[in-house]
N, C-alpha and C. Protein backbone atom coordinates (compact mmCIF):
# COMPACT_ATOMS: atom_id res chain seq x y z
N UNK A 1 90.41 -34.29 -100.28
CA UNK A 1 90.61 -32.89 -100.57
C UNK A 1 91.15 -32.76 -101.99
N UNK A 2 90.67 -31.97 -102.67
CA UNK A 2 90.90 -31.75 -104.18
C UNK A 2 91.75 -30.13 -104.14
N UNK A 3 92.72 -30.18 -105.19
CA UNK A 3 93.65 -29.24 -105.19
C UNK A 3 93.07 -28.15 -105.00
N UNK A 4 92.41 -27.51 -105.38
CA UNK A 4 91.28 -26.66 -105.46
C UNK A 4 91.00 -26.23 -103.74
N UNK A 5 90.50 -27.11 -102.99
CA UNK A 5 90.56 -26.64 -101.83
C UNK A 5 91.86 -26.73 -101.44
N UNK A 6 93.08 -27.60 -101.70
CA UNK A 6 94.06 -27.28 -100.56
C UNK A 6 95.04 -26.10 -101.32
N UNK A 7 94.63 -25.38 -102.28
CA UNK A 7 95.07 -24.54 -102.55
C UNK A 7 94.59 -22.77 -102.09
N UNK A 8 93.19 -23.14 -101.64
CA UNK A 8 92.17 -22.42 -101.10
C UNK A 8 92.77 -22.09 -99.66
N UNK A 9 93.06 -23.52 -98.83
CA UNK A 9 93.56 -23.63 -97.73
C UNK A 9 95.00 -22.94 -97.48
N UNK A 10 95.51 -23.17 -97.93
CA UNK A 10 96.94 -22.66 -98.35
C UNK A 10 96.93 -21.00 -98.44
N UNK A 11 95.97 -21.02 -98.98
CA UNK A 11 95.59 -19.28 -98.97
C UNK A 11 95.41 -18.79 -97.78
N UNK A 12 94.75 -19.28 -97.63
CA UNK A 12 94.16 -18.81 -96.01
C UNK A 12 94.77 -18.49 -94.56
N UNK A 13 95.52 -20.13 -94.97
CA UNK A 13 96.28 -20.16 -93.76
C UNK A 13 97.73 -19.46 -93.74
N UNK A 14 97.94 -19.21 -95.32
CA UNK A 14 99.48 -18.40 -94.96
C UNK A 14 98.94 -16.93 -95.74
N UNK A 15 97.93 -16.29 -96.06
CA UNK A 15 97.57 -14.86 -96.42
C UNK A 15 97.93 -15.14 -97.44
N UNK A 16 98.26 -15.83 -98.41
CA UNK A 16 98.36 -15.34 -99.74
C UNK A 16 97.35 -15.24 -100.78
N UNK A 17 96.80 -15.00 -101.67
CA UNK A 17 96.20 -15.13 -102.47
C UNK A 17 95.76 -16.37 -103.28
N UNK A 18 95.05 -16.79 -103.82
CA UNK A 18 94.71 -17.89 -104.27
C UNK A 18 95.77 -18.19 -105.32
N UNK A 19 95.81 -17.19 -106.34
CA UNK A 19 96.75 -17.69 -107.05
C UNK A 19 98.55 -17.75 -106.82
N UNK A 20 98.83 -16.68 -105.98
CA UNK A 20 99.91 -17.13 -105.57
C UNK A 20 100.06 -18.54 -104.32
N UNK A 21 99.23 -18.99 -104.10
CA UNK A 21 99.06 -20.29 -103.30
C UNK A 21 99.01 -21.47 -104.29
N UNK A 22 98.12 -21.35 -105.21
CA UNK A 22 97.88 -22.24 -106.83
C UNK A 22 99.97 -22.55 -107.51
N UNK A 23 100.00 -21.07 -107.40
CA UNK A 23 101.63 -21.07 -108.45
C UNK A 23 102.58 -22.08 -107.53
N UNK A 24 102.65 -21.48 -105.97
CA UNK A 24 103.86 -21.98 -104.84
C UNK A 24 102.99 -24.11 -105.20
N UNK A 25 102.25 -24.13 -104.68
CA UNK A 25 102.21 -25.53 -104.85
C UNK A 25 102.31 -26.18 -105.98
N UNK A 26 102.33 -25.66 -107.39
CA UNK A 26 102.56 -25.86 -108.37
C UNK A 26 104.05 -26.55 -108.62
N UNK A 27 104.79 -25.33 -107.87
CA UNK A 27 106.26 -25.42 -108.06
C UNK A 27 106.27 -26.44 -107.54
N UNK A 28 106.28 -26.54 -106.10
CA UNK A 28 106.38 -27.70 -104.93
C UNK A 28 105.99 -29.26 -105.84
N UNK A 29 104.79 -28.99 -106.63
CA UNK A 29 104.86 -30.67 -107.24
C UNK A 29 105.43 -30.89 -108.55
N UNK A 30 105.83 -29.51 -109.12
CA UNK A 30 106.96 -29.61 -110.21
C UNK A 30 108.48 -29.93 -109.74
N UNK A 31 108.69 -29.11 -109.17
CA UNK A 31 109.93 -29.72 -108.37
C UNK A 31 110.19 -31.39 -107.13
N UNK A 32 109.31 -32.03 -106.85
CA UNK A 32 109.10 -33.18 -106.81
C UNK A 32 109.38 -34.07 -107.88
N UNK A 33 108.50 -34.11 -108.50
CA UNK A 33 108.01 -34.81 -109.80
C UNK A 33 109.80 -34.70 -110.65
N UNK A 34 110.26 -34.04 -110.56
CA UNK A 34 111.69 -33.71 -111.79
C UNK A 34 112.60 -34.30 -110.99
N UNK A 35 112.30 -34.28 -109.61
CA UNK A 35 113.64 -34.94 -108.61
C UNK A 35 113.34 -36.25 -108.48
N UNK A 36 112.39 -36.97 -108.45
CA UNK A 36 112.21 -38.39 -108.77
C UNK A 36 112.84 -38.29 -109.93
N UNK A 37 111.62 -37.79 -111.31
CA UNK A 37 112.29 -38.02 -112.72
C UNK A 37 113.70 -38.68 -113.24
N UNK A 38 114.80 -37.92 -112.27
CA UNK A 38 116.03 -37.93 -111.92
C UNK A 38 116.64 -39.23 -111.18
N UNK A 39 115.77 -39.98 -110.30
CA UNK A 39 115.98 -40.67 -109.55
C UNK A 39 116.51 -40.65 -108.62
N UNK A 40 116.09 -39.27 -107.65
CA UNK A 40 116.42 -39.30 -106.44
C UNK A 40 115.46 -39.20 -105.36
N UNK A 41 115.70 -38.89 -104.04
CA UNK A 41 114.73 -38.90 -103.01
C UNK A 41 114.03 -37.40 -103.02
N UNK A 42 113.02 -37.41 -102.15
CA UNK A 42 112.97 -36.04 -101.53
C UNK A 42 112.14 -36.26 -100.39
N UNK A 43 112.87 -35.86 -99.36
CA UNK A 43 112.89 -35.66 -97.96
C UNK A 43 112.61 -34.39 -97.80
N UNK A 44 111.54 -34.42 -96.77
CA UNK A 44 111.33 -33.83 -95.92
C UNK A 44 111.06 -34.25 -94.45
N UNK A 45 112.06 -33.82 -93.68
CA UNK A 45 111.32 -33.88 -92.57
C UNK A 45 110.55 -33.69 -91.80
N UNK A 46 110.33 -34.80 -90.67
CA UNK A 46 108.68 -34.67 -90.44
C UNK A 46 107.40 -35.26 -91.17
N UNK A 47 107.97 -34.70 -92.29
CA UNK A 47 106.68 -35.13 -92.56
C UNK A 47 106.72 -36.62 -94.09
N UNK A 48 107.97 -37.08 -94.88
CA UNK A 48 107.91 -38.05 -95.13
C UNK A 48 108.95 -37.85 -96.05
N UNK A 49 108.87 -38.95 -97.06
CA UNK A 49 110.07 -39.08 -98.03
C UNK A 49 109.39 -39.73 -99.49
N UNK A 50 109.62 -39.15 -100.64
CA UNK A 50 109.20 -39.82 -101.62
C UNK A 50 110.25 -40.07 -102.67
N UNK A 51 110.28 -41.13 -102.83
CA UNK A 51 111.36 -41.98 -103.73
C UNK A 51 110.78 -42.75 -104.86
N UNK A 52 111.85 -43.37 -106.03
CA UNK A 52 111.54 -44.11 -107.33
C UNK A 52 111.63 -45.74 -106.58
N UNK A 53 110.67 -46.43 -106.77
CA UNK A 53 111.10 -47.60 -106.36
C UNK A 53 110.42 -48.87 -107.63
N UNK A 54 111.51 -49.90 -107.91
CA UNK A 54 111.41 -50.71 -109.10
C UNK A 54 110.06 -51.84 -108.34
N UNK A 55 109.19 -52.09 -109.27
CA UNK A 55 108.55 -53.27 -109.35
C UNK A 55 108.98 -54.33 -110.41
N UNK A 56 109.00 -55.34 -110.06
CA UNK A 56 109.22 -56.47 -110.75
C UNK A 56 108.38 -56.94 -111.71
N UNK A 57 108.94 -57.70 -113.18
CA UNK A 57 107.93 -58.40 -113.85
C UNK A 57 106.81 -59.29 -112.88
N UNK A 58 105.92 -59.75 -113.73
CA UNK A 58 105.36 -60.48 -113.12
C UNK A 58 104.06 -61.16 -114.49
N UNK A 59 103.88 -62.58 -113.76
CA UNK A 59 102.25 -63.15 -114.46
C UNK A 59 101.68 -62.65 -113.63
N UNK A 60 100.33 -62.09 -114.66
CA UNK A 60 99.06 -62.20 -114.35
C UNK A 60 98.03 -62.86 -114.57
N UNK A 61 96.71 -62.37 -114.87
CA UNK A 61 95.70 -62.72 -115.70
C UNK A 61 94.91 -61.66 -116.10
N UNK A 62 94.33 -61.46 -117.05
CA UNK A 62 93.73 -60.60 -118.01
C UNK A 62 92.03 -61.33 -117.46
N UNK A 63 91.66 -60.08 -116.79
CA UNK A 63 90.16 -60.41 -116.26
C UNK A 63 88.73 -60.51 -117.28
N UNK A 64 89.29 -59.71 -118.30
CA UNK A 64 88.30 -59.99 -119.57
C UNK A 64 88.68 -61.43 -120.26
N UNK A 65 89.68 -61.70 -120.39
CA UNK A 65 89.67 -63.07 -120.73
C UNK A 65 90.56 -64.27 -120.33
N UNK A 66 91.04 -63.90 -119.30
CA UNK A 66 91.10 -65.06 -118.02
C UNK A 66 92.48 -65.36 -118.95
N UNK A 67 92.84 -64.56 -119.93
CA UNK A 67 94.28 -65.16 -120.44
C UNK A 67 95.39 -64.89 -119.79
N UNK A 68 96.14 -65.51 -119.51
CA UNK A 68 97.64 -65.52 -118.78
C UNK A 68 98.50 -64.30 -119.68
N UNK A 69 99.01 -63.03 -118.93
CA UNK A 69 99.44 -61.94 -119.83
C UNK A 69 101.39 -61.73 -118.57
N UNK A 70 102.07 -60.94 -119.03
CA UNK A 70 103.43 -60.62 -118.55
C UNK A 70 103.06 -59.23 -118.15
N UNK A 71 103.03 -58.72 -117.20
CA UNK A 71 103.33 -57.70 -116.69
C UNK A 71 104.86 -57.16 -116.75
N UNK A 72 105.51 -56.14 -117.43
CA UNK A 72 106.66 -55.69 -117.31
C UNK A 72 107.00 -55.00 -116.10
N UNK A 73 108.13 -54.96 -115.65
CA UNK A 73 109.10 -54.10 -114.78
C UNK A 73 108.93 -52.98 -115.08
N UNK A 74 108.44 -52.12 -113.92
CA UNK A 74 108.56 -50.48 -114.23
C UNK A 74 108.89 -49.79 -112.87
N UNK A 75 109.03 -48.97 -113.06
CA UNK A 75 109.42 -47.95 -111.98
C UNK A 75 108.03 -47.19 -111.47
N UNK A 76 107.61 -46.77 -110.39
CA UNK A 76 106.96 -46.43 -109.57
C UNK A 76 107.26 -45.38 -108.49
N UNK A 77 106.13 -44.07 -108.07
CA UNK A 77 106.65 -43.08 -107.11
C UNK A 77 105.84 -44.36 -105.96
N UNK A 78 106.89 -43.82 -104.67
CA UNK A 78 106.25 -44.14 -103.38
C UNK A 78 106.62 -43.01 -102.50
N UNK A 79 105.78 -43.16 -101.32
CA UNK A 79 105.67 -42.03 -100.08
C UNK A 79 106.22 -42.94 -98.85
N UNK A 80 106.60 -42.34 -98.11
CA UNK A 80 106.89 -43.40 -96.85
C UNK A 80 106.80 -42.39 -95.73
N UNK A 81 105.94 -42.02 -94.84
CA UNK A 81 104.98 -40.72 -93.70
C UNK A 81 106.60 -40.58 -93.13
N UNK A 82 106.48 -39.94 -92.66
CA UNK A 82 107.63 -39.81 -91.05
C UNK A 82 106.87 -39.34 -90.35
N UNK A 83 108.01 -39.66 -89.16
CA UNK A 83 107.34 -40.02 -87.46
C UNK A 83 106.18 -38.73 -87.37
N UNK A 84 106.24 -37.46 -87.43
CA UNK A 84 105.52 -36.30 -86.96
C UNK A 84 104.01 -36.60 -87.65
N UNK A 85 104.02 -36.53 -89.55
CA UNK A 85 102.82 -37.28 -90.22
C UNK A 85 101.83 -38.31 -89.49
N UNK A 86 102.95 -39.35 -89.27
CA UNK A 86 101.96 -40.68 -88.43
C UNK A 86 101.60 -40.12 -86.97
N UNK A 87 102.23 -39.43 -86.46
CA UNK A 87 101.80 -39.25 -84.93
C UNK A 87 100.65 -38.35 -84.92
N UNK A 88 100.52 -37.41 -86.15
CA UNK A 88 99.44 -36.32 -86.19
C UNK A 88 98.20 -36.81 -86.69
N UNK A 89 98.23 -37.94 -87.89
CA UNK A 89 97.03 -38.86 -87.99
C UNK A 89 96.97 -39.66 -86.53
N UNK A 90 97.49 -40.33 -85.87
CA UNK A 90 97.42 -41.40 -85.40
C UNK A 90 96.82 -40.62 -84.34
N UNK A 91 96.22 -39.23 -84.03
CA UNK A 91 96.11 -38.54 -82.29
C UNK A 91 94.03 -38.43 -82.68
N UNK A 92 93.97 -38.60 -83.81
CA UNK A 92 92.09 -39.29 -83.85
C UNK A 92 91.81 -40.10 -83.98
């Protein structure tokens, strides 16, 4: 699903208008996005939790030329479902 429809959807299902459905989810992933930024969680229940979580250096290899390269340490968003999410996929 591309924003476009679940913003469509969003319309629909709560009466609002497209663009006031476009703006509210807007906020919703602006305000995400700044609370990681920050380095904190955001919970919701039900339906999951998204947090900053560190990856480690690491070797690799460089597939164009098979050369041995360092991957740096960076920070990364992750999602982690809660129980209601997984139980509502998991019922097809």
């Amino acid at each position: 699903m591309k924003k476009s429809e679940l913003v469509a959807l969003i319309a629909e299902k709560g009466g609002y208008t497209k663009t006031e459905a476009n703006k509210a989810l807007s906020t919703v992933i602006d305000a995400i996005s700044q609370t990681l930024e920050g380095g904190e969680k955001v919970s919701l229940v039900g339906f999951g939790t998204f947090e900053v979580r560190d990856r480690a250096a690491k070797k690799s290899i460089n597939p164009a030329t098979k050369q041995p390269i360092e991957v740096p340490a960076k920070k990364v968003p992750a999602f982690k479902a809660g129980r209601a999410l997984k139980d509502a996929v998991d019922k097809k």
